[in-house]
Protein backbone atom coordinates (compact mmCIF):
# COMPACT_ATOMS: atom_id res chain seq x y z
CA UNK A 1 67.25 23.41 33.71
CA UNK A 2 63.44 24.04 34.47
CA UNK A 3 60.27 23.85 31.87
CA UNK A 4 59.49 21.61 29.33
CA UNK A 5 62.74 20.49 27.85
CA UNK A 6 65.00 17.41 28.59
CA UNK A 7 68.27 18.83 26.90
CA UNK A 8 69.52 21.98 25.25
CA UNK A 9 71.66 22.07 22.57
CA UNK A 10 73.51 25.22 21.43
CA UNK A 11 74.71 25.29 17.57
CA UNK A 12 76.24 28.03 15.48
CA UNK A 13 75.31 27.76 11.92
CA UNK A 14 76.42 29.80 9.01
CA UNK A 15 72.86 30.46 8.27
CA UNK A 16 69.32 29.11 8.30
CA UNK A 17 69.90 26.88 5.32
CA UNK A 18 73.06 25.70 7.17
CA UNK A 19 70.98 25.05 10.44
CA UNK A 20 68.38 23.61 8.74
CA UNK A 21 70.33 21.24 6.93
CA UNK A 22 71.75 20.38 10.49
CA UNK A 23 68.44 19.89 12.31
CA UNK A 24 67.27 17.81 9.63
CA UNK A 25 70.12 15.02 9.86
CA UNK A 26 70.70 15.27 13.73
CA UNK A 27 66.92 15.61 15.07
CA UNK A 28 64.14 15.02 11.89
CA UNK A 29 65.76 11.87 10.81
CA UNK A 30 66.14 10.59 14.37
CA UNK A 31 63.06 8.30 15.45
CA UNK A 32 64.30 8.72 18.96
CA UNK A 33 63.26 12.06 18.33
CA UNK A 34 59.76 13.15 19.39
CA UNK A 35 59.44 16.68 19.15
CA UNK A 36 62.10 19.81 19.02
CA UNK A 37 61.83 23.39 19.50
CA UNK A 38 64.28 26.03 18.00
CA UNK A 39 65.01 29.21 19.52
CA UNK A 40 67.21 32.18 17.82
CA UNK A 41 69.11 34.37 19.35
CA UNK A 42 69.80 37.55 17.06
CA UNK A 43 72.70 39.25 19.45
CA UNK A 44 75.70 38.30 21.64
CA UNK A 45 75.25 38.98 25.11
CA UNK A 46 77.97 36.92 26.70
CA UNK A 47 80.81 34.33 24.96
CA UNK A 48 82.06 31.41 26.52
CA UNK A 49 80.61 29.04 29.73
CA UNK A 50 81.98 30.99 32.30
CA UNK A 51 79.76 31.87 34.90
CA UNK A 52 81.57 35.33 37.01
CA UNK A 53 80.67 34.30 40.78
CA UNK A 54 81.39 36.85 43.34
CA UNK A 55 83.11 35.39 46.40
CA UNK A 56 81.16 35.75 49.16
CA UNK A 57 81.75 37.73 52.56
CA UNK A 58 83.20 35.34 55.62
């Protein structure tokens, strides 16, 4: 991972009152905490961790 982040977390939430609910214990409450950025993503492009890696020619 490049940029300005040390971590990324990825939640599913019901909905935004769920998710805020969720930041709010886990990262508002924590003074380890600094600073936290959410992004949204409004579609599915891909589910799961797998990563399809073509094998490459000898």
């Amino acid at each position: 991972m490049t940029g300005d982040g040390d971590y990324v977390l990825v939640v599913s939430a019901r909905d935004v009152d769920d998710y805020d609910a969720l930041m709010q214990r886990l990262m508002a409450a924590n003074a380890n905490v600094k600073r936290f950025r959410t992004r949204v993503a409004l579609d599915t492009l891909k589910r799961g961790l797998a990563v399809p890696v073509d094998t490459l020619p000898a």
